[in-house]
N, C-alpha and C. Protein backbone atom coordinates (compact mmCIF):
# COMPACT_ATOMS: atom_id res chain seq x y z
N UNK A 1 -22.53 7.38 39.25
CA UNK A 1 -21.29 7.40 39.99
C UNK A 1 -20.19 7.85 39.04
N UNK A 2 -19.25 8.54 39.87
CA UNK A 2 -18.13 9.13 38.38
C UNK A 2 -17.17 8.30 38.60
N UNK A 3 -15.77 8.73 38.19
CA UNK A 3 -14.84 7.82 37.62
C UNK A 3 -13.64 8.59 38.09
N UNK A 4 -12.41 7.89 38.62
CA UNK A 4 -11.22 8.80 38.78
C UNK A 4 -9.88 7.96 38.26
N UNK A 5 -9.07 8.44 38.06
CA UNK A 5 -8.18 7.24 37.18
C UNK A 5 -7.05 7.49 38.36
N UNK A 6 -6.46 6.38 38.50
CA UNK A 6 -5.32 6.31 39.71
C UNK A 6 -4.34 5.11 39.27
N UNK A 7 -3.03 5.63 38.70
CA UNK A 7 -1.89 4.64 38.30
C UNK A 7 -2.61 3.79 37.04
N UNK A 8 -3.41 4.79 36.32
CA UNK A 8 -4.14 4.04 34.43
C UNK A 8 -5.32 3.43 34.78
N UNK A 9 -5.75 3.39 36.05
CA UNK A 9 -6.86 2.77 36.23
C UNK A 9 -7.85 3.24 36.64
N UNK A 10 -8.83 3.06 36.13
CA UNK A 10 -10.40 3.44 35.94
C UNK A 10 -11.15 3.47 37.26
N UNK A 11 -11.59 4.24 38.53
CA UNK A 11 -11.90 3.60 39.32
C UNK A 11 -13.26 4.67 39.90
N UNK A 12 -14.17 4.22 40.58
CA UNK A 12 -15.13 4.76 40.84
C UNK A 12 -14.59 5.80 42.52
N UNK A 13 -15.54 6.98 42.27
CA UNK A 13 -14.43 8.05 43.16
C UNK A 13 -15.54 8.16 44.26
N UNK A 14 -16.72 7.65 44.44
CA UNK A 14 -17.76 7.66 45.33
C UNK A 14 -17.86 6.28 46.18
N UNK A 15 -17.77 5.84 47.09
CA UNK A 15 -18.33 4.82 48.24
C UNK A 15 -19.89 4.39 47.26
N UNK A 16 -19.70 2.84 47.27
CA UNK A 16 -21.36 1.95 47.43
C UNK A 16 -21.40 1.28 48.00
N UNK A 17 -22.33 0.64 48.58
CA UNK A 17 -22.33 -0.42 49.69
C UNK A 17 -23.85 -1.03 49.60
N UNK A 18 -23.90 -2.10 49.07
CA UNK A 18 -25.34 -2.60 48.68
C UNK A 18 -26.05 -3.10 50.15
N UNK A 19 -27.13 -2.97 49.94
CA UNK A 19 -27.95 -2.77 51.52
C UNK A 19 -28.21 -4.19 51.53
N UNK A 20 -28.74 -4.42 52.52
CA UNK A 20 -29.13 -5.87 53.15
C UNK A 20 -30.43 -6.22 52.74
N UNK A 21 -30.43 -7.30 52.06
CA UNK A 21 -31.58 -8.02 51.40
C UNK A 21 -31.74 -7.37 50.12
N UNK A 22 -30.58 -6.97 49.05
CA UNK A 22 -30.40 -6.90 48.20
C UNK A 22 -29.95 -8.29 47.44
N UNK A 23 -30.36 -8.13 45.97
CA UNK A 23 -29.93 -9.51 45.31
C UNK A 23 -29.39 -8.59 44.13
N UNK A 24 -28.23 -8.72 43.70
CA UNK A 24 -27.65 -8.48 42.87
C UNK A 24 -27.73 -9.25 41.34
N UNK A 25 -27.56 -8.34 40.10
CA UNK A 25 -28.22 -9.24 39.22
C UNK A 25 -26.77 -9.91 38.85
N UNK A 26 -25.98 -10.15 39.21
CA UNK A 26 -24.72 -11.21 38.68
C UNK A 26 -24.62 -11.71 40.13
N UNK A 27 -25.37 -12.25 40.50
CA UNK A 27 -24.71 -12.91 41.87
C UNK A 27 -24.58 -14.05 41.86
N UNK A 28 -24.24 -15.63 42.51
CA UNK A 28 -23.87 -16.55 42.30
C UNK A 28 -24.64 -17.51 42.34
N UNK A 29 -25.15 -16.66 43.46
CA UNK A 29 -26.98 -17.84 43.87
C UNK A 29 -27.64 -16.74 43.83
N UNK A 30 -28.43 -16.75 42.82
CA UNK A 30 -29.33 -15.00 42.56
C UNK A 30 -31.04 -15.44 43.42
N UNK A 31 -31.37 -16.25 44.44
CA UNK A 31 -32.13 -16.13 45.23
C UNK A 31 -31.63 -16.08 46.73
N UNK A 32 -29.93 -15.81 46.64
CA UNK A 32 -29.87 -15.49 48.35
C UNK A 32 -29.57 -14.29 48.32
N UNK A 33 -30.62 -13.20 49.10
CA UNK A 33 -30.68 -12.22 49.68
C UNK A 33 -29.22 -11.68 50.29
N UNK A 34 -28.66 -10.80 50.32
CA UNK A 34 -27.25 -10.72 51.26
C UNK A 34 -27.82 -10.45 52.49
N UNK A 35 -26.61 -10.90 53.92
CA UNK A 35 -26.95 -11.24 55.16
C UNK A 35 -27.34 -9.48 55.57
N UNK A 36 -28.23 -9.35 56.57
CA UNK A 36 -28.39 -8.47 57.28
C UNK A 36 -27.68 -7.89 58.05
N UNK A 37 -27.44 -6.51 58.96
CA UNK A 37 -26.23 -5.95 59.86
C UNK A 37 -25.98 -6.87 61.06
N UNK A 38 -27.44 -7.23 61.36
CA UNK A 38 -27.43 -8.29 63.14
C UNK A 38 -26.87 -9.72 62.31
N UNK A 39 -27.30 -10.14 61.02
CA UNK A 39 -26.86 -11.35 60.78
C UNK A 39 -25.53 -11.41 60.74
N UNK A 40 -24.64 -10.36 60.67
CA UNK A 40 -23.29 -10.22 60.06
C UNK A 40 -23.02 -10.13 61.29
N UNK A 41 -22.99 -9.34 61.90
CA UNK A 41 -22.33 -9.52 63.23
C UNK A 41 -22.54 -10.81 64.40
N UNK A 42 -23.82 -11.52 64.09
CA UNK A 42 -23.76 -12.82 64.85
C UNK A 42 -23.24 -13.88 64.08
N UNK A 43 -22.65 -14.00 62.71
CA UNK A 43 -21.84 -15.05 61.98
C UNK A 43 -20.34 -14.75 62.07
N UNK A 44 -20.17 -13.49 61.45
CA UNK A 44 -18.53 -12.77 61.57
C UNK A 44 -18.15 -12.43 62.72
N UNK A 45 -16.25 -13.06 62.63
CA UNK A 45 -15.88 -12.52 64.21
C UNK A 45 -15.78 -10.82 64.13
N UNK A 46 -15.51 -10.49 65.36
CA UNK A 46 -15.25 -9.00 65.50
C UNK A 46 -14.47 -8.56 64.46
N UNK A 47 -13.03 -9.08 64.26
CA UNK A 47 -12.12 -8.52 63.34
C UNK A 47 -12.81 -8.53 61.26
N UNK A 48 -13.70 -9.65 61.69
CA UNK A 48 -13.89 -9.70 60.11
C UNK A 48 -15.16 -8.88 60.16
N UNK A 49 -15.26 -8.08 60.79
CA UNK A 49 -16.99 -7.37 60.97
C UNK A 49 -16.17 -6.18 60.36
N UNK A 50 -14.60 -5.74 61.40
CA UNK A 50 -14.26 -4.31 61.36
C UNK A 50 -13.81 -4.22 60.10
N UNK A 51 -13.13 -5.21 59.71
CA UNK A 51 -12.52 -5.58 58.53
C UNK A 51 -13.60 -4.77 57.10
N UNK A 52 -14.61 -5.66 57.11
CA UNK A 52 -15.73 -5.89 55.59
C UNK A 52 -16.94 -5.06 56.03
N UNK A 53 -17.21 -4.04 57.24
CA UNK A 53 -17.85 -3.47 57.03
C UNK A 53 -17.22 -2.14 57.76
N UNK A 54 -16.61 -2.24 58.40
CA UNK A 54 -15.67 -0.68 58.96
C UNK A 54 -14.59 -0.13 58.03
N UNK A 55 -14.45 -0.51 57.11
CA UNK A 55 -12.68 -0.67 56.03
C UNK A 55 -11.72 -0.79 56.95
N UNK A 56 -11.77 -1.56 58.02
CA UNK A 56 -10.17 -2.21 59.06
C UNK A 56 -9.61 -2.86 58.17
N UNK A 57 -8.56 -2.90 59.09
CA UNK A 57 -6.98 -3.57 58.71
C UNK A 57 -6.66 -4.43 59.23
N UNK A 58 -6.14 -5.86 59.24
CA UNK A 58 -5.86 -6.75 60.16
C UNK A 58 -4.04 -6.47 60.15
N UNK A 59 -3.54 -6.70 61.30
CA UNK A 59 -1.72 -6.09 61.22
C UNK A 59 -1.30 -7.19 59.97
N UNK A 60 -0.80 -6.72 59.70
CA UNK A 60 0.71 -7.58 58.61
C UNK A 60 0.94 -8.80 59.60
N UNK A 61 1.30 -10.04 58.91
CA UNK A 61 1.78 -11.09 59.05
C UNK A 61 0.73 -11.45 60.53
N UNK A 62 -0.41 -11.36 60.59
CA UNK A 62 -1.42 -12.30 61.50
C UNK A 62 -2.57 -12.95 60.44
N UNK A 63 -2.55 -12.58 59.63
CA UNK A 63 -3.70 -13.18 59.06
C UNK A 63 -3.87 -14.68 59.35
N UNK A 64 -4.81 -15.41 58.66
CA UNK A 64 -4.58 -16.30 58.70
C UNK A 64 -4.29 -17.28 57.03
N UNK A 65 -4.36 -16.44 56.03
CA UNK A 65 -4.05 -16.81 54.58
C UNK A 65 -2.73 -15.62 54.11
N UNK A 66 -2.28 -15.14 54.93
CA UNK A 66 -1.22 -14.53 54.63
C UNK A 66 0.45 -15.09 53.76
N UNK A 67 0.46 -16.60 54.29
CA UNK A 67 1.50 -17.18 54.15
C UNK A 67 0.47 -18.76 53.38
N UNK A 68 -0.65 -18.91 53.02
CA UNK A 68 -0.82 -19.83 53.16
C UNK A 68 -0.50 -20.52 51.33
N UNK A 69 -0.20 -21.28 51.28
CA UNK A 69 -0.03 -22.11 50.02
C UNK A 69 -1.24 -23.06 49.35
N UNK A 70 -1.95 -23.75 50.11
CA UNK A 70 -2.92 -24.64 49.80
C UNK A 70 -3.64 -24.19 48.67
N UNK A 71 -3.87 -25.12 47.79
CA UNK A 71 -4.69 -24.97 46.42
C UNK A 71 -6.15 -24.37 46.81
N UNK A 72 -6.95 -23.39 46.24
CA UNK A 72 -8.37 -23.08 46.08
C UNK A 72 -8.74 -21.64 45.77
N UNK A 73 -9.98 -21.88 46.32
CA UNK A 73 -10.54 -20.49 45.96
C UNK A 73 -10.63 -19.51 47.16
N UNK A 74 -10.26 -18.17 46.87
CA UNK A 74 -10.63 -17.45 47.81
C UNK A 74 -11.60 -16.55 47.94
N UNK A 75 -12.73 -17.20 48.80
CA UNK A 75 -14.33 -16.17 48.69
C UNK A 75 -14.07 -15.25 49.56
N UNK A 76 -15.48 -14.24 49.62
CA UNK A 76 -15.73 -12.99 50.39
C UNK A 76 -16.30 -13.97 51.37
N UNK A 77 -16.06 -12.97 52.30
CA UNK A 77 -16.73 -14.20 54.35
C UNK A 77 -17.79 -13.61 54.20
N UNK A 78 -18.35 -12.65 53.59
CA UNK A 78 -19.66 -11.99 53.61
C UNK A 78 -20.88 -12.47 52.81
N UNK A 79 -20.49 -13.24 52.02
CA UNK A 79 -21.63 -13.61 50.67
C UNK A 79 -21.19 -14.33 50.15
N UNK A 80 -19.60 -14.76 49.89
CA UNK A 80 -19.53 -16.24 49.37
C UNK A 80 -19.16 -16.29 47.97
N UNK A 81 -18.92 -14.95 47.36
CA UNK A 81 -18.53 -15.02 46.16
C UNK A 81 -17.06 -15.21 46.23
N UNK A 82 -16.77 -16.27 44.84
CA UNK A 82 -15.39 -16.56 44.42
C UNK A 82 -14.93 -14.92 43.99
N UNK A 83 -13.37 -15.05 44.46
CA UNK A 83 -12.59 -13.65 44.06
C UNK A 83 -11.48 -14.22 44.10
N UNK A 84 -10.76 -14.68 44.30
CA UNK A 84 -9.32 -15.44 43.42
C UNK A 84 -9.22 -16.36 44.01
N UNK A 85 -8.31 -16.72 42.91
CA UNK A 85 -7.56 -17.85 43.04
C UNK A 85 -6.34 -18.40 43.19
N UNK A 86 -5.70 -19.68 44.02
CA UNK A 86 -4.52 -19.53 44.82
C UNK A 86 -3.46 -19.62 43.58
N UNK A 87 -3.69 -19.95 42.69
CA UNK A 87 -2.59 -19.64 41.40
C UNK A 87 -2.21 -18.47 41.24
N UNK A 88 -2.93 -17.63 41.43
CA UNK A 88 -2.45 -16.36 41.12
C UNK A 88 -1.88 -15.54 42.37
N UNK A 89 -1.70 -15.94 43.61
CA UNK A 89 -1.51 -15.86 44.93
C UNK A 89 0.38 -15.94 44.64
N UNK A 90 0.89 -14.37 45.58
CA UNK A 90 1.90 -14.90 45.56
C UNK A 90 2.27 -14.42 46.75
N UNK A 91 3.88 -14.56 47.28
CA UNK A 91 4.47 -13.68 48.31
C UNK A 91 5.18 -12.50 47.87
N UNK A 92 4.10 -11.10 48.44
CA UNK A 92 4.38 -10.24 48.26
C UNK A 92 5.87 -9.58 49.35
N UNK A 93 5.73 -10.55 50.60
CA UNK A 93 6.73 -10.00 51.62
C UNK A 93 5.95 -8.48 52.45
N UNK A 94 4.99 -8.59 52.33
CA UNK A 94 3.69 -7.11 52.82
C UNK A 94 3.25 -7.96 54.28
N UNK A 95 3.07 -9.11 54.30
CA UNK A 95 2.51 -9.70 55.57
C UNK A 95 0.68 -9.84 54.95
N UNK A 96 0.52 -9.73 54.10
CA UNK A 96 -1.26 -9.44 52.95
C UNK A 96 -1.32 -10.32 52.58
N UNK A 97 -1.98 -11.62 52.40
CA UNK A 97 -2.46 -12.01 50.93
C UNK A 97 -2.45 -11.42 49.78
N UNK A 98 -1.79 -11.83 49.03
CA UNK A 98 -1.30 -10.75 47.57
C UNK A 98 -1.70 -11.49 46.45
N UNK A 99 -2.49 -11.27 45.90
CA UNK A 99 -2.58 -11.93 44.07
C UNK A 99 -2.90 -10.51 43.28
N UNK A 100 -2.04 -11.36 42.03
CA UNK A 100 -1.90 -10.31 40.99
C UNK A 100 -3.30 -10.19 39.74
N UNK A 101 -4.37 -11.22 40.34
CA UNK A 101 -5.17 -10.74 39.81
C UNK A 101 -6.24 -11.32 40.01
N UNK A 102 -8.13 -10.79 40.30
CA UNK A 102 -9.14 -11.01 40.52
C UNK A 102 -9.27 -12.61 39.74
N UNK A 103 -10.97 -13.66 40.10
CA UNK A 103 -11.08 -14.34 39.42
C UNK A 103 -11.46 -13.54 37.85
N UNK A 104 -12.23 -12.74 37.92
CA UNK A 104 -13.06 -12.16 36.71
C UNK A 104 -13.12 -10.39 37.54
N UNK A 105 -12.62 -9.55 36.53
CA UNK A 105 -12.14 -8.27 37.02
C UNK A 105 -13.74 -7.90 37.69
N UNK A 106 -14.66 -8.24 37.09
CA UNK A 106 -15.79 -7.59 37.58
C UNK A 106 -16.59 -8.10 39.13
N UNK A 107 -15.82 -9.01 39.46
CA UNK A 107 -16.24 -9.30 40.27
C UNK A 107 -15.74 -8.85 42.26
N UNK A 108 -14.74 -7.54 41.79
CA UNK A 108 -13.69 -6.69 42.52
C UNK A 108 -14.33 -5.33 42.12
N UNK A 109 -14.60 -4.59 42.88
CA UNK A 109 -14.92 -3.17 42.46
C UNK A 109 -13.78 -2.17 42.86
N UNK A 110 -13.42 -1.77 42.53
CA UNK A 110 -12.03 -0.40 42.71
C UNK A 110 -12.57 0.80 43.58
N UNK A 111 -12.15 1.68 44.20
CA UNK A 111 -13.00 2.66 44.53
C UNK A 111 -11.83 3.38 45.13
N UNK A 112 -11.46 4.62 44.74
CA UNK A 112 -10.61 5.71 44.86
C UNK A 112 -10.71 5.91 46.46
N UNK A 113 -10.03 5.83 47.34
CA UNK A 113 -9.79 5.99 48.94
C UNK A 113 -8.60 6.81 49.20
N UNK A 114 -8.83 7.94 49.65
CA UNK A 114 -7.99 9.20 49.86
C UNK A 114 -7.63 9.57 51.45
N UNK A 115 -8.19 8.22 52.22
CA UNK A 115 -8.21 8.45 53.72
C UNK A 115 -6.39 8.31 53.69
N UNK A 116 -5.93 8.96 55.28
CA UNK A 116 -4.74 8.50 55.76
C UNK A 116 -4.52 9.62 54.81
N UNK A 117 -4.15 10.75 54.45
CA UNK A 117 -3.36 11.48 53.49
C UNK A 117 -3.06 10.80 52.18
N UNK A 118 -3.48 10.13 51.61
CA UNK A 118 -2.50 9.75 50.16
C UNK A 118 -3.76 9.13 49.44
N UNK A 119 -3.85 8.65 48.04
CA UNK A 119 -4.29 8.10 47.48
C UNK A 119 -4.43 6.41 47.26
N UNK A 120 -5.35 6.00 47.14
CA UNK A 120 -5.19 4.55 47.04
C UNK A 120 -6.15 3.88 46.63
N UNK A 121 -6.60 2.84 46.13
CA UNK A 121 -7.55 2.21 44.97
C UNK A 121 -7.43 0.95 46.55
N UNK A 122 -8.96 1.60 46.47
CA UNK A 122 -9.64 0.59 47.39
C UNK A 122 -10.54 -0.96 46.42
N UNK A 123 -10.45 -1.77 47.36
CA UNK A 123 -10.82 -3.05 46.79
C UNK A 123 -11.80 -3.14 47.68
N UNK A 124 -13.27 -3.69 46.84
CA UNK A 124 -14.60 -4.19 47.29
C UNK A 124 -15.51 -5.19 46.88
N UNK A 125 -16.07 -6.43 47.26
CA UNK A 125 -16.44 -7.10 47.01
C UNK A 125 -17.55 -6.53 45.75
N UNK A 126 -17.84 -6.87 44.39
CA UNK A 126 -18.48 -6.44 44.09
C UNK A 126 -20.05 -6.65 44.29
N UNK A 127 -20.44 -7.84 45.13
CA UNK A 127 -21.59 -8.41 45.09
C UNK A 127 -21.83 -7.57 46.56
N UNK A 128 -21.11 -7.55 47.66
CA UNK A 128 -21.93 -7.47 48.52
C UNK A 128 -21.16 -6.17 49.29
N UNK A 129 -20.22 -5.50 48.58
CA UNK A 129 -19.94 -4.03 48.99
C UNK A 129 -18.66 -4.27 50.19
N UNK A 130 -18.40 -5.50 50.72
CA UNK A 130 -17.31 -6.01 51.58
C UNK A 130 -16.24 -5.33 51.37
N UNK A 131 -15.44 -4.47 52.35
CA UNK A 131 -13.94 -3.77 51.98
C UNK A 131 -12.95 -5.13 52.30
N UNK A 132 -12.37 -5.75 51.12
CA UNK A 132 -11.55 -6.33 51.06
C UNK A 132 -10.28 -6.27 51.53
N UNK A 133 -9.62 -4.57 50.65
CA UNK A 133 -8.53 -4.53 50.87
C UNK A 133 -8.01 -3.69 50.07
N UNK A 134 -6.64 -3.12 49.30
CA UNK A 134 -6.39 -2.34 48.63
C UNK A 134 -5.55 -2.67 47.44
N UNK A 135 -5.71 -1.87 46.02
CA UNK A 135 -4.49 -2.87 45.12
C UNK A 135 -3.83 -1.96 44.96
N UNK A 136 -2.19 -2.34 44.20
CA UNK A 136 -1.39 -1.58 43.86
C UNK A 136 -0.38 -1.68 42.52
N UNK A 137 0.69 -0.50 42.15
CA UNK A 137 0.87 -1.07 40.88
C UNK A 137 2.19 -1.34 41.04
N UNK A 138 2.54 -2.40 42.06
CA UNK A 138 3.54 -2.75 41.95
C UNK A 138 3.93 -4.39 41.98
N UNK A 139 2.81 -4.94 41.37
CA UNK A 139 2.39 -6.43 41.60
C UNK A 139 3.55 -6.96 40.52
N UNK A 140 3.80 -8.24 40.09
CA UNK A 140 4.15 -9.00 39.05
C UNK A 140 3.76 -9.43 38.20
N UNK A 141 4.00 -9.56 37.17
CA UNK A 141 3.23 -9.60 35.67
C UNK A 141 2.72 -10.79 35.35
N UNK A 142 1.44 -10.96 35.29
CA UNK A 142 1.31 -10.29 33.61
C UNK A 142 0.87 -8.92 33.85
N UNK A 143 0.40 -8.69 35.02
CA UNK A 143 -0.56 -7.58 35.49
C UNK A 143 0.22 -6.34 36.10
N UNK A 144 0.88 -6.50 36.93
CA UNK A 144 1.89 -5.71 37.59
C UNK A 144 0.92 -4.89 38.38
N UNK A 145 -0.06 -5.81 38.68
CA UNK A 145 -1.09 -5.25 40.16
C UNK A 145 -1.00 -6.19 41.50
N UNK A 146 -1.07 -5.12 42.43
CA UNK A 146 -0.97 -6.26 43.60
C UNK A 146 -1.97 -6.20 44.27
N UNK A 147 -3.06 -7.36 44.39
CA UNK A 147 -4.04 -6.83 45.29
C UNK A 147 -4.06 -7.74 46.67
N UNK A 148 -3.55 -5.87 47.43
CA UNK A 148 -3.61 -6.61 48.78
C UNK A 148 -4.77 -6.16 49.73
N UNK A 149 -5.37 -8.04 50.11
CA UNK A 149 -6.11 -8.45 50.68
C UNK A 149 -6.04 -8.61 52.39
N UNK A 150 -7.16 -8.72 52.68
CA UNK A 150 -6.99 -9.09 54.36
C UNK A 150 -7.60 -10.43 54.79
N UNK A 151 -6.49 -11.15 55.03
CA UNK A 151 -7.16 -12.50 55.20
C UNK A 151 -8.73 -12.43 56.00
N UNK A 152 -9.10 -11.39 56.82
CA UNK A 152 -10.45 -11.64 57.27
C UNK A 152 -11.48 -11.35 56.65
N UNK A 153 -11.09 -10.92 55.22
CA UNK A 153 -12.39 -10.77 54.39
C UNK A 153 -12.41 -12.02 53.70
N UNK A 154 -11.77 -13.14 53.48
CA UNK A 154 -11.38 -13.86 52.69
C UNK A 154 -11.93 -15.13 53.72
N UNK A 155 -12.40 -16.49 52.72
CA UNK A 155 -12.21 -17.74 53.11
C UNK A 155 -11.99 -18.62 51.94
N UNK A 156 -10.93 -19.28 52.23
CA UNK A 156 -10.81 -20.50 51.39
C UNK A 156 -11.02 -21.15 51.46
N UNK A 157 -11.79 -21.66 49.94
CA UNK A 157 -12.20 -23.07 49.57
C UNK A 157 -11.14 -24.02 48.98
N UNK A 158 -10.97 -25.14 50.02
CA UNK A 158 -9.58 -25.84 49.37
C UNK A 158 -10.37 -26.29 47.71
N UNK A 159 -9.81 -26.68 46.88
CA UNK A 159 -9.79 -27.79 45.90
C UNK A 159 -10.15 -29.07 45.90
N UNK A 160 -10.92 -29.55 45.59
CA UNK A 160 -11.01 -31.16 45.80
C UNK A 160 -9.86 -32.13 45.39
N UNK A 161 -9.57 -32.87 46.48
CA UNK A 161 -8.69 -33.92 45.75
C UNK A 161 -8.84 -34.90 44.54
């Protein structure tokens, strides 16, 4: 796969999408298989189907973690991997879930998306190929990336009390 750099960043310029009943060798539980196309569509609602496997958009300000504050983690609805965390969660004023930065960069894949006329650094689950969402370089520091998310790729795990 090659490489395209967009706003200093390194990003892969080809589409992957790991197939069903793949096990990835960094995965979290490295004996669960990822869900199948019929499994995904009889667990995920419609919007989080169009969302993590069509690259949809949910509108600005419906999500349902758009505004949300509560302490935890925020996994992929597809496979369950951790991808941030609500510390790093801020209000971007986009109507997105916005954090300025992954749990562990590798666990976000980048991928150069040129649809719609313009350029843009697509965000993908790295374990299970899920279109998350898109980042940008206009986040707040330390990073000054914003990665905006769609609450329907996302579920949070509150924190334990």
């Amino acid at each position: 796969m090659g490489t395209a750099t967009i706003d200093g960043r390194r990003v892969a310029d080809r589409r992957t999408r790991r197939h069903a009943g793949a096990v990835p060798d960094d995965a979290a539980a490295p004996d669960a298989p990822l869900p199948t196309e019929e499994e995904l569509r009889a667990r995920l609602t419609p919007l989080q189907y169009e969302v993590t496997q069509q690259e949809g958009t949910e509108r600005a300000f419906t999500g349902e973690y758009w505004d949300t504050k509560d302490p935890g983690t925020y996994r992929c609805v597809v496979c369950d991997e951790p991808l941030f965390r609500s510390d790093v969660k801020y209000d971007s004023g986009t109507g997105w879930p916005s954090f300025w930065e992954a749990i562990d960069p590798s666990k976000v894949t980048l991928v150069e998306d040129r649809k719609l006329f313009m350029r843009r650094t697509e965000a993908r689950c790295a374990r299970c190929g899920a279109h998350l969402g898109h980042v940008f370089p206009d986040g707040p520091q330390p990073t000054g990336e914003r990665f905006c998310m769609n609450s329907a790729s996302l579920r949070l795990e509150p924190d334990e009390a």
